[in-house]
Protein backbone atom coordinates (compact mmCIF):
# COMPACT_ATOMS: atom_id res chain seq x y z
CA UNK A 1 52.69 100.78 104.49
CA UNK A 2 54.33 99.47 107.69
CA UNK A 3 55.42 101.32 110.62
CA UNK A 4 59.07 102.61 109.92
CA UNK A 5 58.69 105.92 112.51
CA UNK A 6 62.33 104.86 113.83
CA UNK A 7 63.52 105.21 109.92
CA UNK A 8 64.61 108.66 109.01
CA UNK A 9 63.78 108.85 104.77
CA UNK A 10 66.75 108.59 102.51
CA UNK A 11 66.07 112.27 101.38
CA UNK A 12 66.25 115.82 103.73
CA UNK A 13 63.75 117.43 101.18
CA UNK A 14 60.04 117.02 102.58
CA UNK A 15 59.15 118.04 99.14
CA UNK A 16 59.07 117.66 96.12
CA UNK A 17 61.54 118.72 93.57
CA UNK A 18 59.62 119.14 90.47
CA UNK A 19 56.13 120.66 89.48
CA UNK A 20 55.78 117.73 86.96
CA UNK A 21 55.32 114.10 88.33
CA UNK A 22 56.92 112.61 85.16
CA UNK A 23 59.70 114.67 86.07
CA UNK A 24 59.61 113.33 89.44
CA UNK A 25 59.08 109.82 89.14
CA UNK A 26 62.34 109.93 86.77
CA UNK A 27 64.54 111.54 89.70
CA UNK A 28 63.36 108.83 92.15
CA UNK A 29 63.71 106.02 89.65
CA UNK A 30 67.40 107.03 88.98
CA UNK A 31 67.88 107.26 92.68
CA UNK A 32 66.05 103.71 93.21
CA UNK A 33 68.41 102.59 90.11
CA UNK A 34 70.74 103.54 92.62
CA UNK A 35 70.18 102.27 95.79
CA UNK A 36 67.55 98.90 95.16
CA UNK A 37 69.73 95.59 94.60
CA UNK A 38 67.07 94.13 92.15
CA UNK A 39 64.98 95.58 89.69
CA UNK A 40 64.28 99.09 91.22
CA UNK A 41 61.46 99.55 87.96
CA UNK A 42 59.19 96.35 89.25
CA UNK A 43 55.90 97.00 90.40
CA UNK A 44 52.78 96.04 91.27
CA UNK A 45 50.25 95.97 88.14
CA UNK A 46 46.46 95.84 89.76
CA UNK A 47 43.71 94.85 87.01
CA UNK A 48 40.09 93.78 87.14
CA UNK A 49 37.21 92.31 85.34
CA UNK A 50 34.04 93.86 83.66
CA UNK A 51 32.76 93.01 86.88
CA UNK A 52 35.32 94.78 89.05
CA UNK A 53 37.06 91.17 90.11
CA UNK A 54 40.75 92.53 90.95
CA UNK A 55 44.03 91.01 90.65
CA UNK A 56 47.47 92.06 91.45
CA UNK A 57 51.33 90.76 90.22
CA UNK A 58 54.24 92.31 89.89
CA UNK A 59 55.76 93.52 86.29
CA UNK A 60 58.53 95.41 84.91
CA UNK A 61 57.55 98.74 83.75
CA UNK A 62 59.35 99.98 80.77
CA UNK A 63 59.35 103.13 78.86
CA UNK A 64 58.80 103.40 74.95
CA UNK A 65 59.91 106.41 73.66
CA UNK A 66 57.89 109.15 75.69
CA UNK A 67 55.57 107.09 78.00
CA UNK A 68 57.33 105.74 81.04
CA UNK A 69 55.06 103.25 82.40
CA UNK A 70 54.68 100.45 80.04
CA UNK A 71 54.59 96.54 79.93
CA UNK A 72 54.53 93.50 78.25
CA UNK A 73 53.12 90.53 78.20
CA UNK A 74 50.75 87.80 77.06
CA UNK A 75 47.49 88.97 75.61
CA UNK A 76 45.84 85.94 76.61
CA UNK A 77 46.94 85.61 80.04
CA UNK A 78 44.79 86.80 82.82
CA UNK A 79 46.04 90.35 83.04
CA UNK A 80 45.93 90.62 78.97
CA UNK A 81 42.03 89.36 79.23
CA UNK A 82 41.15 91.77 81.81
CA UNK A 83 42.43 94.62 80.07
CA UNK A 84 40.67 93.61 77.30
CA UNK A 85 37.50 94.07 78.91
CA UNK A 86 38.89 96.75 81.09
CA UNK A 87 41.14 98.67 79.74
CA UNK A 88 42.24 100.67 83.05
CA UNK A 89 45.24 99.50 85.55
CA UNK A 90 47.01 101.01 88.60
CA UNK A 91 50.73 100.39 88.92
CA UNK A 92 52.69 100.79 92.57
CA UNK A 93 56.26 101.04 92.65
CA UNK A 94 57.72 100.43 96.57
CA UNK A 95 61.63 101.65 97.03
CA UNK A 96 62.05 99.82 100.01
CA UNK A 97 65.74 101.29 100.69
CA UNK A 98 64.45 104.81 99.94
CA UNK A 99 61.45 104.13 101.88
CA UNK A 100 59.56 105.91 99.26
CA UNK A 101 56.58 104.77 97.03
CA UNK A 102 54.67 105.86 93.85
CA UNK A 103 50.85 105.15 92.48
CA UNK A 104 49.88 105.46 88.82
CA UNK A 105 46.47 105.19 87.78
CA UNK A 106 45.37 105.92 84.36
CA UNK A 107 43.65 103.97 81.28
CA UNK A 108 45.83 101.36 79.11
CA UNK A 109 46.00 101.25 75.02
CA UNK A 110 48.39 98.57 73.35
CA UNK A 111 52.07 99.87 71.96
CA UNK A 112 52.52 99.36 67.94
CA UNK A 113 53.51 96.48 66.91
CA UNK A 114 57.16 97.51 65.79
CA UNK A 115 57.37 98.63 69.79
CA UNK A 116 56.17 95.19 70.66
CA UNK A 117 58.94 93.77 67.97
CA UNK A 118 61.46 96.11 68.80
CA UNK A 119 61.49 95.12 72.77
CA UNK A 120 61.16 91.29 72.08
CA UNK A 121 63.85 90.95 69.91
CA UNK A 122 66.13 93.29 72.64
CA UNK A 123 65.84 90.13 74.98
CA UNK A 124 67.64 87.32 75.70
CA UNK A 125 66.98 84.19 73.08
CA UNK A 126 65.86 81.92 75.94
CA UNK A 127 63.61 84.45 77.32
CA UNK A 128 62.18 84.71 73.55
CA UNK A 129 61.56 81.22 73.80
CA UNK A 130 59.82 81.23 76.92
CA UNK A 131 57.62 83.79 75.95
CA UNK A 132 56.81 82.28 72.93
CA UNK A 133 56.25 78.79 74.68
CA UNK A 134 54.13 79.57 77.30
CA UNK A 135 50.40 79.40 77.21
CA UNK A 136 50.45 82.16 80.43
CA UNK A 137 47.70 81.42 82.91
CA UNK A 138 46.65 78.19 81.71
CA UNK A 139 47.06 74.99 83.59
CA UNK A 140 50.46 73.40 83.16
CA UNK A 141 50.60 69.50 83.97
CA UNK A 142 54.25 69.55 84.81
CA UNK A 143 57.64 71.57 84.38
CA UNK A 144 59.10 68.40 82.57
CA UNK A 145 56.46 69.51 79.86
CA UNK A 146 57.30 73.02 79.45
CA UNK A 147 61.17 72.00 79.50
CA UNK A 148 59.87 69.85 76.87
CA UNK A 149 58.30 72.47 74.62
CA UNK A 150 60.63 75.02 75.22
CA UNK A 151 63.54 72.74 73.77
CA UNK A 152 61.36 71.47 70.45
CA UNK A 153 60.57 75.40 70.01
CA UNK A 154 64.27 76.05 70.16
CA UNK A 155 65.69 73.11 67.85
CA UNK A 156 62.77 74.40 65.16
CA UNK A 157 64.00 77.65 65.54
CA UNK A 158 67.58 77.91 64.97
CA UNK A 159 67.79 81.33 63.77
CA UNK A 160 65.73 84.44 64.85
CA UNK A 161 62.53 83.79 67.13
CA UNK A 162 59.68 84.72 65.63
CA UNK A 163 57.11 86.99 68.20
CA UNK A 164 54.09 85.75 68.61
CA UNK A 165 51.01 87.77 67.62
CA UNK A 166 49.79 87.56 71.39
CA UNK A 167 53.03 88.43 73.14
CA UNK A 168 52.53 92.50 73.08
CA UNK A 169 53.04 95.78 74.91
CA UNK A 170 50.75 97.89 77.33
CA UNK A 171 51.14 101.72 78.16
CA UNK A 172 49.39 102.90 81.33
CA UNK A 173 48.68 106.75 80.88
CA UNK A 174 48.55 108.59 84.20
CA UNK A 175 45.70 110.36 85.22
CA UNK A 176 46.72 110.47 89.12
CA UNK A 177 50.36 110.15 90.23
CA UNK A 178 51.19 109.74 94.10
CA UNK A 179 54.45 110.07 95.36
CA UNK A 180 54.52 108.64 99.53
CA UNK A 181 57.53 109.83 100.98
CA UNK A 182 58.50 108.07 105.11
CA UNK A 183 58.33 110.56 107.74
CA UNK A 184 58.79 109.88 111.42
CA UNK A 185 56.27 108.87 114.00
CA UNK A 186 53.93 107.97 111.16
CA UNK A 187 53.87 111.82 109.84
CA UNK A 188 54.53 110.78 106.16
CA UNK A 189 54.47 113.02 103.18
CA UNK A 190 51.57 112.19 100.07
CA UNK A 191 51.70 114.50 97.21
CA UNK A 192 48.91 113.92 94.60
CA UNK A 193 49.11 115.06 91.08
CA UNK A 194 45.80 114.77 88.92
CA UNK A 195 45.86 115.41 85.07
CA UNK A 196 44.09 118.35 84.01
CA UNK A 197 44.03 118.11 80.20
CA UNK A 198 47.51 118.70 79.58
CA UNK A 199 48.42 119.98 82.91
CA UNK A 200 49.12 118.54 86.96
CA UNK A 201 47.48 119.73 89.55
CA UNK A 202 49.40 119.28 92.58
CA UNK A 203 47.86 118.64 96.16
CA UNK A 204 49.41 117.61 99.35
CA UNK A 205 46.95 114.75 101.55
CA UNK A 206 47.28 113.67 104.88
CA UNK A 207 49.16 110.56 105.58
C-alpha cells in the first residue's frame, strides 16, 4: 500500500469490532457503500494456472444467499479456464476513502444454476446481451463487429434473453480473511483471521 502516514484512518477504533470476519467485512462494506463514489464491492480477483501462471482483474463480488464473496462470469474466459484447472482465487477489496483494505483467500466451487439464472435475468437487457455476445478473452477484430453481433443477438431475441450455458457464478470460500486498517507514520493495523473448521482464529501481524 502507499505511504498515507499524513492520513489519519476514517475510523478512531484501532480494532476490530467483531470476533467474526464475515461480520466484519459486512460493517466495512456498508461503510464503503457509504463513503466510495463507485462500486465500493469491486475487487481484485487473482487466479492462476496448473502451473502457478497468475493473473489479476477486477470483478464485482456479490453475495448469494449466505456466501458473500461471489462472481460471475464467462466460463471460458481466462479466469473461468484457470479456475477450472485451479479451483482456488484470492480477492482484495481497497476502500480508498476509508483507507482500509480486505484479503480473501479460499477455494472456489460454481453457484447452481437457478443462482446463475436468477442473477442474469436481475440485469439490465443490454448487459444480457453483452454477456451473451461476447466470446470473453478471445481475439476481437474490431468493435464495429461486436456492435454488429450484439444488435443481430438483440433483433433475434425480442423477448427474454436466454443465459448461456457458459455465462455462470463463482463463490470464493474464505479460509484467511485480512482486514489492513491506515495508521500513521506507517504503523498500520493487520488483523488475520484463519478458518478453523467452523471457527476464526484471530491474530494481529505486524504491518
Amino acid at each position: 500500500m502507499p505511504d498515507a502516514a499524513k492520513n489519519e484512518p476514517v475510523t478512531s477504533s484501532r480494532e476490530m469490532t467483531f470476533d467474526d470476519p464475515l461480520a466484519q467485512f459486512d460493517l466495512w462494506l456498508r461503510e464503503a457503500e457509504a463513503s466510495e463514489p463507485n462500486d465500493p464491492n469491486a475487487a481484485a480477483l487473482a487466479t492462476a494456472t496448473a502451473s502457478g501462471a497468475p493473473s489479476v482483474r477486477m470483478v464485482l463480488a456479490k453475495r448469494a444467499g449466505e456466501e458473500r464473496f461471489c462472481f460471475f462470469t464467462n466460463a471460458e474466459s481466462e479466469k473461468g479456464r484457470q479456475l477450472a484447472e485451479n479451483p482456488r482465487a484470492a480477492l482484495c477489496f481497497h476502500w480508498k476513502s476509508l483507507r482500509r483494505q480486505v484479503r480473501v483467500e479460499g477455494s472456489v466451487t460454481g453457484l447452481s444454476e437457478e443462482a446463475s439464472d436468477d442473477y442474469f435475468h436481475s440485469r439490465s437487457r443490454g448487459s444480457q446481451i453483452g454477456a451473451a455476445v461476447s466470446d470473453q478473452s478471445r481475439i476481437l477484430l474490431s468493435r464495429e463487429a461486436l456492435e454488429a453481433k450484439a444488435h443481430a443477438f438483440a433483433e433475434a431475441h425480442p423477448g427474454e434473453i436466454p443465459r448461456p450455458a457458459y455465462w455462470r457464478g463463482f463463490c470464493l470460500h474464505p479460509e484467511r480473511i485480512e482486514f489492513w486498517l491506515n495508521g500513521p507514520d506507517r504503523l498500520h493495523d493487520r488483523f488475520l483471521f484463519t478458518r478453523d473448521g467452523e471457527r476464526w482464529q484471530r491474530s494481529r501481524l505486524y504491518p
